[in-house]
Protein backbone atom coordinates (compact mmCIF):
# COMPACT_ATOMS: atom_id res chain seq x y z
CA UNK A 1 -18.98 -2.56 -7.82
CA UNK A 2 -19.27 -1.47 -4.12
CA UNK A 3 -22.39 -1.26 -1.80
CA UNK A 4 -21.28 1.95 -0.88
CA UNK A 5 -23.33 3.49 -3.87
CA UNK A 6 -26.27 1.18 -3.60
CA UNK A 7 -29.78 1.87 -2.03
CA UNK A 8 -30.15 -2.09 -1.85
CA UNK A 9 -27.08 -4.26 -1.95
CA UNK A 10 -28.90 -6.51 -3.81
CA UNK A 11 -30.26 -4.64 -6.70
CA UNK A 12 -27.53 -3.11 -8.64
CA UNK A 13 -30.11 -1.03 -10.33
CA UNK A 14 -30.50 0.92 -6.78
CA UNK A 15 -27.16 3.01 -7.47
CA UNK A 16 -27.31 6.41 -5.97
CA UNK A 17 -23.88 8.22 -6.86
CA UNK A 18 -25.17 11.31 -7.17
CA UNK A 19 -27.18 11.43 -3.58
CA UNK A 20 -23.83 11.02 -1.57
CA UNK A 21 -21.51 12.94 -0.35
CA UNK A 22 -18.65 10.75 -0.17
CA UNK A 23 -16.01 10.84 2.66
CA UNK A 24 -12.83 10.19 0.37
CA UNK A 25 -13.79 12.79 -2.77
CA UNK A 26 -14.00 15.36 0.18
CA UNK A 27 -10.86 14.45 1.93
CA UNK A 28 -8.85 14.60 -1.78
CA UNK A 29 -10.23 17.89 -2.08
CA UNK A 30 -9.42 19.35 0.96
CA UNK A 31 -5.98 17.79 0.26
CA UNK A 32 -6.04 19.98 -2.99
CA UNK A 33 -7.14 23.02 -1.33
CA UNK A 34 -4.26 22.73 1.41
CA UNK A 35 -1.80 22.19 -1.79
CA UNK A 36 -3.16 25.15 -3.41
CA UNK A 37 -2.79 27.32 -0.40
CA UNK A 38 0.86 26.16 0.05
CA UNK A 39 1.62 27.04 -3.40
CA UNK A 40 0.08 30.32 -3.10
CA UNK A 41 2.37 30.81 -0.25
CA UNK A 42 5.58 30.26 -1.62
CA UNK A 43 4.19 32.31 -4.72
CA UNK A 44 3.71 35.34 -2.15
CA UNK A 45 0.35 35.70 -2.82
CA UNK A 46 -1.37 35.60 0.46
CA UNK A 47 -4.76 36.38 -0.83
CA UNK A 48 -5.14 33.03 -2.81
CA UNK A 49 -3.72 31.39 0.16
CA UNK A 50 -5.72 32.89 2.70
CA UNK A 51 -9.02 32.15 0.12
CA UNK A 52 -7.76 28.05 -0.13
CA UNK A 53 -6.97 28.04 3.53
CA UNK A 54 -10.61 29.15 4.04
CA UNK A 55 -12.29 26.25 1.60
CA UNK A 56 -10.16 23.97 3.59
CA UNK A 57 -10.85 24.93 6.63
CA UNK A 58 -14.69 25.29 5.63
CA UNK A 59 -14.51 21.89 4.17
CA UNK A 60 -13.15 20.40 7.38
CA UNK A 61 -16.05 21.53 9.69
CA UNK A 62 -18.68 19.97 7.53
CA UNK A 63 -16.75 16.72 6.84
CA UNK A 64 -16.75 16.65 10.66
CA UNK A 65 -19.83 17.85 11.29
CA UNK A 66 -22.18 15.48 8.65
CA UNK A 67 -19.39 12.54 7.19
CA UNK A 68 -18.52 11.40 11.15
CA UNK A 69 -20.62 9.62 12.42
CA UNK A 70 -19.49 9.47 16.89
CA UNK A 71 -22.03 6.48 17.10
CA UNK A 72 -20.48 4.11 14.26
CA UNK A 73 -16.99 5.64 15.17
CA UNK A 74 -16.09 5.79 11.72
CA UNK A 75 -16.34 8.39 8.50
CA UNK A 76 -19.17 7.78 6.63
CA UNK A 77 -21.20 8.79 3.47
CA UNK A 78 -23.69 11.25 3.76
CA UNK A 79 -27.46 10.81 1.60
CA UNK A 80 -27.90 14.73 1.38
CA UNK A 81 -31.13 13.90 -0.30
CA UNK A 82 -32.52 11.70 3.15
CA UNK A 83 -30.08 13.32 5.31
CA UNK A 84 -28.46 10.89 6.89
CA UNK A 85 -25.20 9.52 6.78
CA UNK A 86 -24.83 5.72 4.62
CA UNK A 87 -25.07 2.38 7.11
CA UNK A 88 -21.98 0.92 5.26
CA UNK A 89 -18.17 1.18 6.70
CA UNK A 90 -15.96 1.36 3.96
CA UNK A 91 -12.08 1.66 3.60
CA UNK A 92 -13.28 5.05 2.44
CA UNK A 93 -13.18 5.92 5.68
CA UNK A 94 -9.19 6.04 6.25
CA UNK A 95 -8.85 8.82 3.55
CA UNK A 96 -9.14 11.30 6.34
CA UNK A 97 -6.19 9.75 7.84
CA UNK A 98 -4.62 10.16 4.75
CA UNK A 99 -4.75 13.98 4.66
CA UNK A 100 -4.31 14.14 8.18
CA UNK A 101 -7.58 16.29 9.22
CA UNK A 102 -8.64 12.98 11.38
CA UNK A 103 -8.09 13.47 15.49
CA UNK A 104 -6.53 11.14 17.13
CA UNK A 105 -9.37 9.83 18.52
CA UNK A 106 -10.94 9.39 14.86
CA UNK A 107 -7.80 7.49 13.88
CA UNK A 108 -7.99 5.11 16.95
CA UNK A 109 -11.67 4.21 16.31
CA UNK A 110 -11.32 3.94 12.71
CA UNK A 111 -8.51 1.91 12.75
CA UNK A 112 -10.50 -0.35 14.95
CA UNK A 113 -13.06 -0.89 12.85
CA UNK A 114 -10.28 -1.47 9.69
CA UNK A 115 -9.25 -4.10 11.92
CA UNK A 116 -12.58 -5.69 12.98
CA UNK A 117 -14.69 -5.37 9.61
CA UNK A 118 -12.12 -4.56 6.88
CA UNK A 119 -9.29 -6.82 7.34
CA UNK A 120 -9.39 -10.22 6.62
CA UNK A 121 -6.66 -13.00 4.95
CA UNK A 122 -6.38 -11.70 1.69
CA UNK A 123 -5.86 -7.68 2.24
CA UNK A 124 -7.87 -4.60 3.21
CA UNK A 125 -11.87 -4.99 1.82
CA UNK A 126 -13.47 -1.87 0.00
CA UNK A 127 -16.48 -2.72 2.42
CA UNK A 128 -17.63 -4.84 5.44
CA UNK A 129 -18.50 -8.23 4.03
CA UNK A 130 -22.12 -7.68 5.24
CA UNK A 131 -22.22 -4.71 3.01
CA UNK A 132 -21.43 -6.42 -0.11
CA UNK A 133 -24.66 -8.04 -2.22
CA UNK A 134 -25.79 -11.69 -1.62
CA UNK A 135 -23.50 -13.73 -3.37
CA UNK A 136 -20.69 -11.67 -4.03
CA UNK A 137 -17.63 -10.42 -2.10
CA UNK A 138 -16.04 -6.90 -1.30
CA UNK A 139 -13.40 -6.35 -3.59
CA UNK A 140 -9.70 -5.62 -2.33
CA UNK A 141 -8.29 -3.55 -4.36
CA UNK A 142 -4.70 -1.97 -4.62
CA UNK A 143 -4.57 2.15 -4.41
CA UNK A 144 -6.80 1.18 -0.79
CA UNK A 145 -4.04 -0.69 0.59
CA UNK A 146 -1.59 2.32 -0.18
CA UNK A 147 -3.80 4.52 1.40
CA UNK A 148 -4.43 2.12 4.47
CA UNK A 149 -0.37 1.41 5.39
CA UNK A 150 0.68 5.42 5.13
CA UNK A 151 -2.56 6.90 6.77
CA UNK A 152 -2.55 4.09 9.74
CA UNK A 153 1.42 4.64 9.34
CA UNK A 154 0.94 8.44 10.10
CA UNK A 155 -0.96 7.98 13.08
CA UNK A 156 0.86 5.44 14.68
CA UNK A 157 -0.83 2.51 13.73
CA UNK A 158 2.11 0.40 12.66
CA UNK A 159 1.07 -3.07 13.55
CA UNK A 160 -2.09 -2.74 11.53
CA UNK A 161 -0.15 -1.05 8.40
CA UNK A 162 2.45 -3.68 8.71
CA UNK A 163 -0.70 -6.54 9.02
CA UNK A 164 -2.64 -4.99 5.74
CA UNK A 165 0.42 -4.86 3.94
CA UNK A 166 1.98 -8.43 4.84
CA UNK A 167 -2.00 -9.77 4.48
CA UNK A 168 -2.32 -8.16 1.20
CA UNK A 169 1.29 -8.91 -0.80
CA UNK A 170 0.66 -12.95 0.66
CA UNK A 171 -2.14 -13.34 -1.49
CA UNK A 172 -0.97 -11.43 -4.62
CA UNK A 173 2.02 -13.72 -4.23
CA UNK A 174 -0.52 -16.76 -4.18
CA UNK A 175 -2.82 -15.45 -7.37
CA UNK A 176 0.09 -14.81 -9.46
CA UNK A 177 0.85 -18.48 -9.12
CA UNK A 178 -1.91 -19.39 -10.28
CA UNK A 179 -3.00 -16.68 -12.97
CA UNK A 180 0.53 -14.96 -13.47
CA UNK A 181 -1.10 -12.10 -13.31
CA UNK A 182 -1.26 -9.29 -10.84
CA UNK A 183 -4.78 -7.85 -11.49
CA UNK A 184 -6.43 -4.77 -10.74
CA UNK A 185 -8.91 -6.33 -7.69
CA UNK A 186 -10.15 -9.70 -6.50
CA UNK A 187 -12.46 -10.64 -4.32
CA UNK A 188 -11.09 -11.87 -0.94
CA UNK A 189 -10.97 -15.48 0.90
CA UNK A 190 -10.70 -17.26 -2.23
CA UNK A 191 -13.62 -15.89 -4.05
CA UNK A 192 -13.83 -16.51 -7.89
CA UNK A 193 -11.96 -14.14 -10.41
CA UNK A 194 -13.65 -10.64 -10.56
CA UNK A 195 -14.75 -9.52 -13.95
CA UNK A 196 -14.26 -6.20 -15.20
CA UNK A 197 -16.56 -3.62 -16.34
CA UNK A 198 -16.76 -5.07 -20.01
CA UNK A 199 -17.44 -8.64 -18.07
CA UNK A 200 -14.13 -10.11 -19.58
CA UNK A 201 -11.81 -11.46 -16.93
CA UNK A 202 -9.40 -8.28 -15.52
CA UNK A 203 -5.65 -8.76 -16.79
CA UNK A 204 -2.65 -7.57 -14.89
CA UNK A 205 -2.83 -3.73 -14.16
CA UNK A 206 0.35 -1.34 -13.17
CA UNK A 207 -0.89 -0.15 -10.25
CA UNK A 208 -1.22 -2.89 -8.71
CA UNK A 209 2.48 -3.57 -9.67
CA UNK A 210 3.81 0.08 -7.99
CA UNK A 211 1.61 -0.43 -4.96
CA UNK A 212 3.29 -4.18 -4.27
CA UNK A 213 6.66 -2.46 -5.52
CA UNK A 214 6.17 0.39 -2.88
CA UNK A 215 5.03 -1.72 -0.25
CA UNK A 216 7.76 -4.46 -0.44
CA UNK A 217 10.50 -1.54 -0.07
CA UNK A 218 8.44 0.21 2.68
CA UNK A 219 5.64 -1.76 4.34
CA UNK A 220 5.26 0.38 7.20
CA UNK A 221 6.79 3.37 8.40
CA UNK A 222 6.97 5.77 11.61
CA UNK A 223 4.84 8.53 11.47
CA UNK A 224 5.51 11.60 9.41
CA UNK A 225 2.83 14.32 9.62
CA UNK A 226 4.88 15.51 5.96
CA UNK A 227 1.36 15.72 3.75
CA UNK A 228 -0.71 17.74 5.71
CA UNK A 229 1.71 20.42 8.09
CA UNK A 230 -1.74 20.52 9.92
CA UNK A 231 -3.20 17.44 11.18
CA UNK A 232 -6.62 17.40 12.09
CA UNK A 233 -6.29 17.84 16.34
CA UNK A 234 -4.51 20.75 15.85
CA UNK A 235 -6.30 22.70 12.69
CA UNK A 236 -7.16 25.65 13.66
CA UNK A 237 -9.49 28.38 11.71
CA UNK A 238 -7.57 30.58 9.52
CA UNK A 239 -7.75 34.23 9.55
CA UNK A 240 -9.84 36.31 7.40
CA UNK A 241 -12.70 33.26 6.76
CA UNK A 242 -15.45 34.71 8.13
CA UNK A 243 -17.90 32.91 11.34
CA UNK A 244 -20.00 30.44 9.06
């Protein structure tokens, strides 16, 4: 559960999935379309590439144009159905990092607000605290804290990868003393165990295994630019896409 898909963080009942536009599906997908038109490349077949090049580039503009929000400094949802981007700062937000189409302006302030409203003892949240309903916490949940240390690690922000990491493997080291398990998410700051979507208590779960595996070998590391050749500063229009 996340307030990111709720009208009213207090009434589960308010979901509304299908009314956003969220920031991390469209940042995977213009990962995909980048892949696509890299394959097509080395397949010689320019017209595929130039066609995925175009989505991507496409896809870019309007991520930048309605999922970043200058006032909030952050990447945001976007309500296409009230037109208006979502009030609530998620780790969703550093997926753009993570396919490098983020300036590195966008990285700066969104790394600031990781730090300020994301961060806390226990790991990287899924949402500010204040976002989460009465009661409950955010959860902190493993595949985010990949996606934190390499897209803060990309753009320079090694302190704060190496803090989200440390932060994060301290208390998976604590719970597994206590539960021996290594479960799939847990509330932060000492919260009670999360149940799972069947309400039974969560059991141990591999990925949170390969992201503590990964992270232990590699915490942090200096900026490689290697998933998107790209980045977001520096993306310019591709030929052949047209003026929308």
């Amino acid at each position: 559960m996340s307030a990111r898909w709720l009208a009213d963080p207090a009434q589960p009942a308010s979901v509304q999935t299908t009314a956003l536009l969220p920031i991390d599906l469209n940042s995977v997908l213009f990962g995909l379309e980048r892949a696509i038109a890299d394959g097509c490349e080395r397949r010689h077949d320019q017209a595929c590439a130039t066609q995925f090049l175009a989505r991507a580039w496409h896809r870019k503009q309007a991520i930048d144009r309605y999922l970043w929000s200058p006032a909030e400094g952050a990447y945001l949802d976007y309500n296409w159905q009230q037109g208006r981007a979502s009030s609530v700062i998620s780790a969703a937000m550093l997926y753009p990092l993570f396919v490098g189409i983020a300036s590195s302006a966008q990285a700066q302030s969104v790394a600031r607000l990781a730090r300020q409203r994301l961060l806390g003892p226990d790991g990287l949240a899924a949402t500010s605290p204040w976002g989460a309903p009465p009661g409950s916490s955010p959860d902190v949940w493993a595949p985010l804290q990949w996606i934190a240390v390499h897209s803060l690690s990309d753009y320079g922000q090694q302190g704060l990868a190496r803090a989200v990491a440390q932060q994060w493997l301290g208390y998976l080291r604590r719970d597994f003393a206590v539960t021996g398990q290594l479960r799939e998410r847990f509330a932060p700051e000492g919260s009670a165990t999360l149940a799972g979507d069947e309400g039974l208590p969560e059991g141990s779960l591999g990925a949170t295994a390969g992201v503590a595996r990964a992270l232990l070998a590699t915490p942090a590391r200096a900026p490689s630019g290697d998933r998107v050749p790209l980045p977001g500063a520096q993306y310019s229009k591709p030929a052949g896409t047209g003026t929308k």
